[in-house]
Protein backbone atom coordinates (compact mmCIF):
# COMPACT_ATOMS: atom_id res chain seq x y z
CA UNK A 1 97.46 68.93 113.02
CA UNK A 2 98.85 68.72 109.33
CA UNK A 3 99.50 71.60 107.99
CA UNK A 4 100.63 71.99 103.98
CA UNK A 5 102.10 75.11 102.91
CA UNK A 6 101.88 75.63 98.90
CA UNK A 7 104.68 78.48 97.83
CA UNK A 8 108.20 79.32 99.78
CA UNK A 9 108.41 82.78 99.02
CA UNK A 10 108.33 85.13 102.00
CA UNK A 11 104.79 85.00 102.97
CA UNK A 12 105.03 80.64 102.73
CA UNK A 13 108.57 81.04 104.93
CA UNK A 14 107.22 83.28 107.14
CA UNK A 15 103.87 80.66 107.82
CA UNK A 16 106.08 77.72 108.01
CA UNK A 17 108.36 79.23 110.94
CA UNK A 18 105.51 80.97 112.84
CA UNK A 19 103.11 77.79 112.72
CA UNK A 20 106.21 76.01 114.39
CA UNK A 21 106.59 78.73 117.02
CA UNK A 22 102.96 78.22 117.62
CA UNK A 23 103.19 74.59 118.39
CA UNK A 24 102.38 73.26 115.72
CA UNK A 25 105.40 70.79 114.65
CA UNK A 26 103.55 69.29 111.46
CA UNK A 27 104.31 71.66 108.84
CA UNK A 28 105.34 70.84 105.46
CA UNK A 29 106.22 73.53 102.43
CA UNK A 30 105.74 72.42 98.53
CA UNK A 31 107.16 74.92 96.31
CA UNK A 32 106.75 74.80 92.18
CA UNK A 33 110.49 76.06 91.50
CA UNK A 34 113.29 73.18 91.48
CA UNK A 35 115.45 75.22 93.57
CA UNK A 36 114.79 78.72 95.74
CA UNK A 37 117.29 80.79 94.06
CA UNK A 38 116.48 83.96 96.35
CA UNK A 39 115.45 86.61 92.94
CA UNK A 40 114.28 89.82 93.11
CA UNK A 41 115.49 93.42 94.36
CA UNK A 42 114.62 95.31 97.22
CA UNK A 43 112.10 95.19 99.83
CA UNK A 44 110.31 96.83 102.74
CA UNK A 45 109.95 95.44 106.23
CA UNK A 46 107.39 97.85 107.75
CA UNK A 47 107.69 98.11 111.91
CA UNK A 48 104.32 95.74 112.24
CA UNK A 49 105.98 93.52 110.34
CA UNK A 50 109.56 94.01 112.31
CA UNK A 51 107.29 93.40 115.47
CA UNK A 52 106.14 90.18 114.10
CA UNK A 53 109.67 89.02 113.51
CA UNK A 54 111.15 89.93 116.69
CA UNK A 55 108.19 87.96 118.63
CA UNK A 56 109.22 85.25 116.92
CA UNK A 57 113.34 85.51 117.68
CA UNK A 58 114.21 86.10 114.10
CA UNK A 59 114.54 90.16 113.71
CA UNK A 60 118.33 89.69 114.71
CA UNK A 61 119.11 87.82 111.91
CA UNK A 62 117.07 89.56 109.45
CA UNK A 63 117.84 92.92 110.83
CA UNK A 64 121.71 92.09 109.62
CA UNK A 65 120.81 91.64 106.38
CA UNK A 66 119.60 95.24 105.72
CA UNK A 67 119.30 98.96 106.89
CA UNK A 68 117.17 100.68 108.99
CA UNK A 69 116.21 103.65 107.26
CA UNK A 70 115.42 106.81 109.23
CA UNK A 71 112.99 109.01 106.98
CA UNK A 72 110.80 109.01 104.16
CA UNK A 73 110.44 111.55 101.99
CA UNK A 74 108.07 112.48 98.71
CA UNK A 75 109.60 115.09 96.07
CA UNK A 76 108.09 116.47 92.61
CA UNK A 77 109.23 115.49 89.61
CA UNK A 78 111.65 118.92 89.57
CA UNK A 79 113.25 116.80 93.28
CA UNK A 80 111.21 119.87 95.03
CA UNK A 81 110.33 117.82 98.64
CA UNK A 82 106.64 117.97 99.22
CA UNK A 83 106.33 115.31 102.58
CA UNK A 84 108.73 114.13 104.78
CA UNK A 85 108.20 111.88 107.97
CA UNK A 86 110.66 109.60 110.11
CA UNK A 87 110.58 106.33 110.36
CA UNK A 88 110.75 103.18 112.98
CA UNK A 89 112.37 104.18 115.91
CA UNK A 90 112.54 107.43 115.11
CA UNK A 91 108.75 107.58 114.21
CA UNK A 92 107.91 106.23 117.88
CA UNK A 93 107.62 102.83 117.05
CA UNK A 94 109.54 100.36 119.46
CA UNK A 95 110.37 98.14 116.28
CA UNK A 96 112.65 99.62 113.13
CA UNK A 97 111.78 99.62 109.85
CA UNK A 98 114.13 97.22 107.21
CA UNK A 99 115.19 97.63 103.65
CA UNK A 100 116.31 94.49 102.78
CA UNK A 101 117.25 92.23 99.59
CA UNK A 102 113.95 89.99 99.00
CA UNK A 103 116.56 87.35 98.03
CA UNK A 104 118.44 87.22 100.91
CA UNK A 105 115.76 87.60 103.33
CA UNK A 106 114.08 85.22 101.36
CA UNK A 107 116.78 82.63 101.83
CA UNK A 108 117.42 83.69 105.49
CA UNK A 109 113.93 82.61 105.73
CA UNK A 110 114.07 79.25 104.20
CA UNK A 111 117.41 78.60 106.21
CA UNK A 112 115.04 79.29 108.84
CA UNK A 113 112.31 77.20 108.01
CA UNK A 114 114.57 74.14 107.04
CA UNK A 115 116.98 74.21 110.75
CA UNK A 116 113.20 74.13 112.81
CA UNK A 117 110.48 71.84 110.55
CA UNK A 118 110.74 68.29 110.80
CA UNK A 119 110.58 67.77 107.38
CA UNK A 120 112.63 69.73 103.93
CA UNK A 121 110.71 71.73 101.40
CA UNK A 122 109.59 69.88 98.82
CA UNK A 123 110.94 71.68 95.88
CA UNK A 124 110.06 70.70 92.32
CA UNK A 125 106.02 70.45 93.53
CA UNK A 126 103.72 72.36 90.88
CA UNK A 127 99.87 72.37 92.59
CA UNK A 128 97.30 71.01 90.33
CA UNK A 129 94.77 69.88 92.38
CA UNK A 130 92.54 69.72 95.82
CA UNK A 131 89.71 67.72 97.04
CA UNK A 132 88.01 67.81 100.10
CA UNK A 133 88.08 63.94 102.16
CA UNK A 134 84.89 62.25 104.33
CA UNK A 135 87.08 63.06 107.52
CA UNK A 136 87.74 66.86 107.08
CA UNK A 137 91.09 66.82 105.85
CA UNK A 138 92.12 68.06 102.69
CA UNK A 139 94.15 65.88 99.69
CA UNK A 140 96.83 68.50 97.44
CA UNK A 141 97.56 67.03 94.04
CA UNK A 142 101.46 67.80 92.68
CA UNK A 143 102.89 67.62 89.50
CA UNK A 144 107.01 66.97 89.46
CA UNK A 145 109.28 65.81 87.37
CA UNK A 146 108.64 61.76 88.31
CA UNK A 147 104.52 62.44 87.57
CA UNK A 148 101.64 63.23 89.96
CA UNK A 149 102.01 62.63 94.39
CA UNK A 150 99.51 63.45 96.78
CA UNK A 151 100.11 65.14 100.23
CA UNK A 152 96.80 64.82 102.74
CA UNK A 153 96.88 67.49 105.36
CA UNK A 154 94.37 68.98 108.01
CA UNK A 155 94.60 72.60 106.47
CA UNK A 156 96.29 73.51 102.79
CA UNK A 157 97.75 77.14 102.71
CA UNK A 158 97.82 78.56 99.31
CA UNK A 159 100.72 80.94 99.61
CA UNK A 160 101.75 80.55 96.30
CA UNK A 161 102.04 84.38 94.57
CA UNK A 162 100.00 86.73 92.66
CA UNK A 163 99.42 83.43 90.44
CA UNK A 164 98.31 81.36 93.22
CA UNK A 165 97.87 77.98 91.68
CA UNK A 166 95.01 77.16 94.69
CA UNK A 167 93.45 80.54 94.02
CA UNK A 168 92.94 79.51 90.62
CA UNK A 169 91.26 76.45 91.51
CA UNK A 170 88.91 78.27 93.76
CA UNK A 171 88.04 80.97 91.70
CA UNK A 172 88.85 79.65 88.28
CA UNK A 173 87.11 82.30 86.06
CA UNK A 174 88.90 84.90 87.64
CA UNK A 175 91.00 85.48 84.52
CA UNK A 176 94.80 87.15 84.88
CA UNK A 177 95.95 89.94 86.91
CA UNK A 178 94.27 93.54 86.02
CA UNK A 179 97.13 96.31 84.87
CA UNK A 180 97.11 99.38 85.73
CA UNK A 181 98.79 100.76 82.68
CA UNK A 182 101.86 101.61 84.36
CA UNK A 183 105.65 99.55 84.26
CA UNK A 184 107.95 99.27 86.56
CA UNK A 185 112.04 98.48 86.32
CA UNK A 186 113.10 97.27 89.29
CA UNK A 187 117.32 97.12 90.04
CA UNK A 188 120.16 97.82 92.42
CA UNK A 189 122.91 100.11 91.89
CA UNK A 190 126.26 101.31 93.46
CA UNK A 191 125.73 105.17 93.77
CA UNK A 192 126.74 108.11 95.57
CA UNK A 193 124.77 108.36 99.23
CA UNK A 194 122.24 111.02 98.60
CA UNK A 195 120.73 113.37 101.65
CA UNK A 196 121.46 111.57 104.69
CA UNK A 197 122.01 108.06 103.51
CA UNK A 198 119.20 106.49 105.75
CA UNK A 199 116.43 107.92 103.61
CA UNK A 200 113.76 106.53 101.18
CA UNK A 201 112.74 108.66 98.41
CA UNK A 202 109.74 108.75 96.13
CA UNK A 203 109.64 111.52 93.58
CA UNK A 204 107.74 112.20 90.57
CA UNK A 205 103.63 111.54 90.40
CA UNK A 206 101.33 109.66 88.72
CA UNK A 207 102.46 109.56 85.48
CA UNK A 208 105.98 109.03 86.33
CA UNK A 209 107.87 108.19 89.14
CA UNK A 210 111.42 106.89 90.80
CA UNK A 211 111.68 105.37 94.18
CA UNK A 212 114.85 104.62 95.88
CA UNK A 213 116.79 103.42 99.33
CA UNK A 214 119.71 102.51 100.55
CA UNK A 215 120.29 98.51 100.91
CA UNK A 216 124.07 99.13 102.74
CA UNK A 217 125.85 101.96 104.26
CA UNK A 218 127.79 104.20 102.71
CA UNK A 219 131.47 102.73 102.19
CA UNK A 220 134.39 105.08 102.78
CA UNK A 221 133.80 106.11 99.55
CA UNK A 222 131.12 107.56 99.75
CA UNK A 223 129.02 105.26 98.04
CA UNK A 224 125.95 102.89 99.12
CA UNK A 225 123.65 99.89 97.60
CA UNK A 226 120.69 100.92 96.49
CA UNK A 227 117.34 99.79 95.12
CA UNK A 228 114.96 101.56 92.83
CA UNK A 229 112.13 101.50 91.20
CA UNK A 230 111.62 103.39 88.32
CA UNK A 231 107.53 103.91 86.82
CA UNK A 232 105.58 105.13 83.59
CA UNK A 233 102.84 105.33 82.30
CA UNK A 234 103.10 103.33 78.92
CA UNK A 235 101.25 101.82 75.93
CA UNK A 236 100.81 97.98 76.38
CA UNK A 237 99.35 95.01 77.37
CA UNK A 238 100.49 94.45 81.36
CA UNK A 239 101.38 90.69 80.10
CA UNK A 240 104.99 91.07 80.71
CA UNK A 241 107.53 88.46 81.78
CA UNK A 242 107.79 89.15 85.42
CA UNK A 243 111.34 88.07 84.94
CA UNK A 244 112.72 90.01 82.15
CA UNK A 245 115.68 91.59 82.06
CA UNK A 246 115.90 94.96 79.99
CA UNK A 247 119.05 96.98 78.99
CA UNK A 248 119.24 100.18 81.22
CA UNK A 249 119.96 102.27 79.18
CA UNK A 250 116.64 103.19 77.51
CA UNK A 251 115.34 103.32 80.91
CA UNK A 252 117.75 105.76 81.96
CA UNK A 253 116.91 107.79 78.84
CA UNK A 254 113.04 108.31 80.12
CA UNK A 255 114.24 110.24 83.00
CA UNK A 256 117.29 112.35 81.56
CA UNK A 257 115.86 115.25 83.38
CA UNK A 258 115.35 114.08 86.61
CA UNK A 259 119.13 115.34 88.14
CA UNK A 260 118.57 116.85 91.13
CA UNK A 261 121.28 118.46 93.46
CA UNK A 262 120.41 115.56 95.58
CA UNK A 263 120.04 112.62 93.48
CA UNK A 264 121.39 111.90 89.39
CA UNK A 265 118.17 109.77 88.62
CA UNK A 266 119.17 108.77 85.21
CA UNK A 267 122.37 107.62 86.45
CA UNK A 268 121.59 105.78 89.17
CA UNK A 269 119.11 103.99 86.77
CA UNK A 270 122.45 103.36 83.97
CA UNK A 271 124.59 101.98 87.07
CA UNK A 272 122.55 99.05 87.61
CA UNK A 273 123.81 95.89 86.07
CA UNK A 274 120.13 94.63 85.65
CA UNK A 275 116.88 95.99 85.28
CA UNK A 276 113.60 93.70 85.39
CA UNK A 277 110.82 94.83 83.83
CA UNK A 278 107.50 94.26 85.73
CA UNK A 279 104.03 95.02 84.56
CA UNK A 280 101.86 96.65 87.46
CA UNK A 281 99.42 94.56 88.56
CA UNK A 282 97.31 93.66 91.92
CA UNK A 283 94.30 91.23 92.46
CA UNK A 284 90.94 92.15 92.87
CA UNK A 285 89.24 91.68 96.06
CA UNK A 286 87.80 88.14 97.17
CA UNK A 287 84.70 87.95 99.31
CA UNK A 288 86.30 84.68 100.62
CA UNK A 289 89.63 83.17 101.02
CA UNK A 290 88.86 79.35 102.69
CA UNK A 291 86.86 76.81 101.43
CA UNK A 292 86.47 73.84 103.66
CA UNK A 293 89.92 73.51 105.14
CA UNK A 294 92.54 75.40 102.51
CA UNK A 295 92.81 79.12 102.93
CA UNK A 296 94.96 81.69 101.26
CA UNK A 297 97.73 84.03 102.11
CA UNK A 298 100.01 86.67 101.09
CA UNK A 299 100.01 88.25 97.25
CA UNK A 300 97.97 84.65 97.05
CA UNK A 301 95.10 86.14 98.69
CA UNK A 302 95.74 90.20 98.15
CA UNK A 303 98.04 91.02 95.56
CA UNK A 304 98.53 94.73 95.57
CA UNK A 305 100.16 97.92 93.98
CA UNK A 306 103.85 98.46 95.62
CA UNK A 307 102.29 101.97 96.99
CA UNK A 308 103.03 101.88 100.85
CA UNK A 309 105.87 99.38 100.38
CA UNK A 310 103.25 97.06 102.03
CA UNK A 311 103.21 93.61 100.56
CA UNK A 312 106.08 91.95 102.14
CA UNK A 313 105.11 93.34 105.30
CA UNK A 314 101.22 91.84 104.86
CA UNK A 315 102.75 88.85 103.98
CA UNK A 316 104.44 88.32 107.33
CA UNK A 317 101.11 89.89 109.19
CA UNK A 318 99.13 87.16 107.42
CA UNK A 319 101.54 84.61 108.58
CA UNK A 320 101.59 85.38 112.48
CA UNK A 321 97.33 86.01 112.32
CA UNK A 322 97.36 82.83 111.24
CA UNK A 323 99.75 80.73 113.12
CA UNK A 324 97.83 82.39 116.09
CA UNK A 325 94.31 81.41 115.54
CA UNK A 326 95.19 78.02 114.56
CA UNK A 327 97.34 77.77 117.71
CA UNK A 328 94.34 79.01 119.75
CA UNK A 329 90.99 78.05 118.41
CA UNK A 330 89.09 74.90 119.32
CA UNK A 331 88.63 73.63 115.82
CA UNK A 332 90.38 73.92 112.63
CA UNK A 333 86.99 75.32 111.06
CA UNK A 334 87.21 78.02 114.11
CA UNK A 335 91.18 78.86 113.39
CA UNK A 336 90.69 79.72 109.62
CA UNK A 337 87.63 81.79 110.38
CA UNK A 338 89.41 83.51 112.57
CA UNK A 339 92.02 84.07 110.19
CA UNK A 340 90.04 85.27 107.60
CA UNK A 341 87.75 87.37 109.47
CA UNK A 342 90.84 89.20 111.27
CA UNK A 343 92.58 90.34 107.87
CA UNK A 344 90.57 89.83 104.93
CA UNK A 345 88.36 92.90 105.24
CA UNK A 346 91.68 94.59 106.33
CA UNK A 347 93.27 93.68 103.22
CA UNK A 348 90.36 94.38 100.98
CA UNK A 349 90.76 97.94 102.51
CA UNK A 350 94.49 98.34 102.04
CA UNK A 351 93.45 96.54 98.48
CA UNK A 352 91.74 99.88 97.61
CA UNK A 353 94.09 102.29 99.51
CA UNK A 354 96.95 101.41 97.15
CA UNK A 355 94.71 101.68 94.31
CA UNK A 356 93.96 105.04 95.23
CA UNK A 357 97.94 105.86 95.88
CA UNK A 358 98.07 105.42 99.07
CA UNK A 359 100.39 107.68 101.00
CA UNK A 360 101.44 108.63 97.69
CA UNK A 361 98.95 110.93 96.93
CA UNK A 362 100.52 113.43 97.89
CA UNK A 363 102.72 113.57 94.98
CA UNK A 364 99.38 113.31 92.96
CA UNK A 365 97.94 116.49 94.88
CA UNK A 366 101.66 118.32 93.93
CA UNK A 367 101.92 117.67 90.07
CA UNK A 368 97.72 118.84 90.00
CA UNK A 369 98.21 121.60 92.26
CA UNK A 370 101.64 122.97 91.07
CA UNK A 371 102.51 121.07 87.76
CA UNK A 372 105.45 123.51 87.56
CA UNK A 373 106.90 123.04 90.94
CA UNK A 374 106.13 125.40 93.66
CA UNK A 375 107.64 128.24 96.21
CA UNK A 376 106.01 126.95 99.30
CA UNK A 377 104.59 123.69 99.51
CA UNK A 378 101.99 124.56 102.40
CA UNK A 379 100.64 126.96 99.79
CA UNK A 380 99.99 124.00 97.47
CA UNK A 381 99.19 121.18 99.67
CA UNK A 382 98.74 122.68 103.62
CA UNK A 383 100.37 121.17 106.39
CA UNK A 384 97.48 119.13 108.04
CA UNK A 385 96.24 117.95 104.78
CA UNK A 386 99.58 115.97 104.29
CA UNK A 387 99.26 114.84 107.60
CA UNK A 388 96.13 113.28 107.73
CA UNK A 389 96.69 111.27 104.16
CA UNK A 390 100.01 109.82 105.85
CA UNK A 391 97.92 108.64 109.22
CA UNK A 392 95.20 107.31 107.40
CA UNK A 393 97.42 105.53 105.08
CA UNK A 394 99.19 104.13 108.72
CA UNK A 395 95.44 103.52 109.77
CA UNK A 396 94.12 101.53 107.07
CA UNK A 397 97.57 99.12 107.07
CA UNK A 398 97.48 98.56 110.71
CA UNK A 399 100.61 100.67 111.81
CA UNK A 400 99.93 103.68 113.66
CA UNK A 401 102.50 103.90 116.14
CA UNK A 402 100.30 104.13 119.14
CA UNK A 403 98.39 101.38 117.90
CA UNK A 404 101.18 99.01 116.70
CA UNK A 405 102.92 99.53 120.49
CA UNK A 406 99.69 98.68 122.33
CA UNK A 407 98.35 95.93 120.31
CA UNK A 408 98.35 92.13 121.93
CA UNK A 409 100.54 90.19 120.91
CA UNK A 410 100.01 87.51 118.36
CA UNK A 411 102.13 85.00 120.16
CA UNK A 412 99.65 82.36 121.31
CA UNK A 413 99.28 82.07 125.21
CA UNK A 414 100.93 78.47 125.65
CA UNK A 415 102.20 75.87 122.61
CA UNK A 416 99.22 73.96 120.91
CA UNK A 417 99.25 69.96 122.25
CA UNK A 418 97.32 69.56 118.58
């Protein structure tokens, strides 16, 4: 079986290395850029998706790469703490959770990908076309530099971003990403360690908000790597370069009260040596991802809000789920339905989870409940109330701990001969 992979980002990496784990040695990866530069800030690695990447022997590697944070924690905009919870180990899981750099997992993963396929990723490939052949397969048309190839594989994997070229093609009037009318500046800075160094903050609400973790432990000064994410609601159009690099200082200047006795905001946000500006955006829903023998996968098939810290994670989920049924079915046609049918309505869930906050509603509940800040936060938002938003939150994305430890394993039974 032929198998063409359109994107190398993390969730095109992470399909490459887990198809070839499955047993099936005929992968190849096209990706548009000329060279895989590993951009970007920080990321989450979730423990379903830490599972996923220990059953395949890579979590070691990885793992180095990062930090395991302990906690997560949600404060008011006044850095008042309204929800705290531990995470990975310390949650019950028997796999950590991972803040990592998306560029350097990103290139651990294609350093991955490139020492176990057969063949190199074809970089310099811009998808412009697919057409379906008499015998099944499936022929991808590429632009480069040299004019127009053709690769002709048994399944086509469109894992090619939140402007999937193959999406595009399948659901041309689909039109550009919806905004949500909030922007986001992304960066890493050199800071003080705040609370206990292995915790992730979010703090603020829905108008406004800063998220931060650590990226390295603290050095024996004191002082750790850390990536943030600073939000606002703004006037705009959500058509933003997704690359664009903005002075910080203006930024820093929309949160000059945010200092906490925990946390400076405004100068963690003025230590970063670049910010990138990103419009919010997500996808809406599809009611179907394959068409004859491509599929979709990752932001490619379920672009969503960065509430939950999810998307990597999915990514990677997507990957394995896949890998797995095309390992086990009988038929190609069986493998993708299987695919599709075990996380598309999953993802159309999670789709409208994050739209509704997500775990983050609790900050939501705070600044309606107590727009002042509060005395005692089980007067504003009780105990069990909290509780049950962060475990259905866990529910809907698949990582409850006592379901994540108990699950089967999406390691297929013996290699695929196909």
């Amino acid at each position: 079986m032929k198998i063409i992979i359109v994107g190398a980002g993390i969730g095109g990496l992470a399909a490459a290395v887990s198809l070839h784990e499955a047993g099936l040695r005929d992968v190849v990866v096209y990706e548009r850029s000329t060279a895989i530069r590993g951009l970007g800030v920080g990321i989450n690695l979730l423990p379903h998706a830490l599972r996923e990447l220990t059953e395949l022997g890579v979590a070691e590697t990885i793992a180095a790469l990062g930090v395991a944070p302990t906690s997560l924690s949600y404060f008011n905009r006044h850095g008042q703490r309204i929800w705290s919870e531990p995470r990975g180990i310390a949650a019950g899981y028997r796999w950590p959770q991972l803040s990592v750099h998306r560029g350097r997992l990103q290139l651990a993963l294609r350093d991955l990908a490139e020492a176990r396929l057969a063949e190199p990723i074809r970089l310099g490939h811009r998808l412009v076309g697919v057409a379906a052949n008499p015998d099944g397969t499936e022929t991808a048309r590429f632009a480069t530099e040299d004019g127009e190839v053709e690769a002709t594989g048994d399944v086509i994997v469109g894992a090619d971003g939140i402007h999937s070229a193959l999406r595009a093609l399948r659901h041309p009037a689909e039109g550009a990403p919806p905004w949500s009318g909030l922007t986001l500046w992304r960066g890493v800075s050199r800071i003080p360690a705040f609370l206990d160094g292995r915790t992730m903050i979010m703090a603020g609400d829905g108008e406004q908000k800063f998220v931060a973790y650590p990226l390295s432990e603290p050095d024996q000064d004191g002082r750790m790597l850390v990536n943030f994410i600073a939000e606002r609601r703004a006037g705009g159009t959500g058509d933003a370069d997704w690359n664009r690099s903005v002075d910080p200082g203006p930024i820093a200047e929309l949160f000059r009260d945010w200092r906490f006795d925990w946390l400076d905001v405004p100068a963690a946000i003025a230590a970063a040596d670049e910010i990138l500006e990103y419009p919010m955006v997500d996808r809406d829903a599809l009611a179907q991802w394959t068409f004859g023998r491509t599929t979709l996968l990752g932001d490619a098939a379920h672009a969503m809000y960065p509430n939950g810290s999810n998307g990597g994670s999915q990514a990677i989920l997507d990957a394995r789920t896949l890998a797995f049924h095309l390992a086990s079915a009988g038929t190609v046609e069986e493998g993708l339905a299987g695919y599709e049918q075990a996380r598309r309505p999953a993802m159309t869930a999670l789709l409208a989870g994050t739209r509704a906050t997500g775990p983050e509603r609790v900050m939501q509940l705070a600044a309606e409940r107590a727009p002042q800040g509060f005395t005692d936060i089980d007067e504003v938002i009780p105990l069990a109330e909290r509780e049950k938003i962060a475990a259905d939150y866990k529910a809907t994305a698949g990582f409850l701990p006592s379901v994540l430890n108990e699950r089967a394993s999406l390691t297929p039974q013996a290699e695929a001969s196909r």
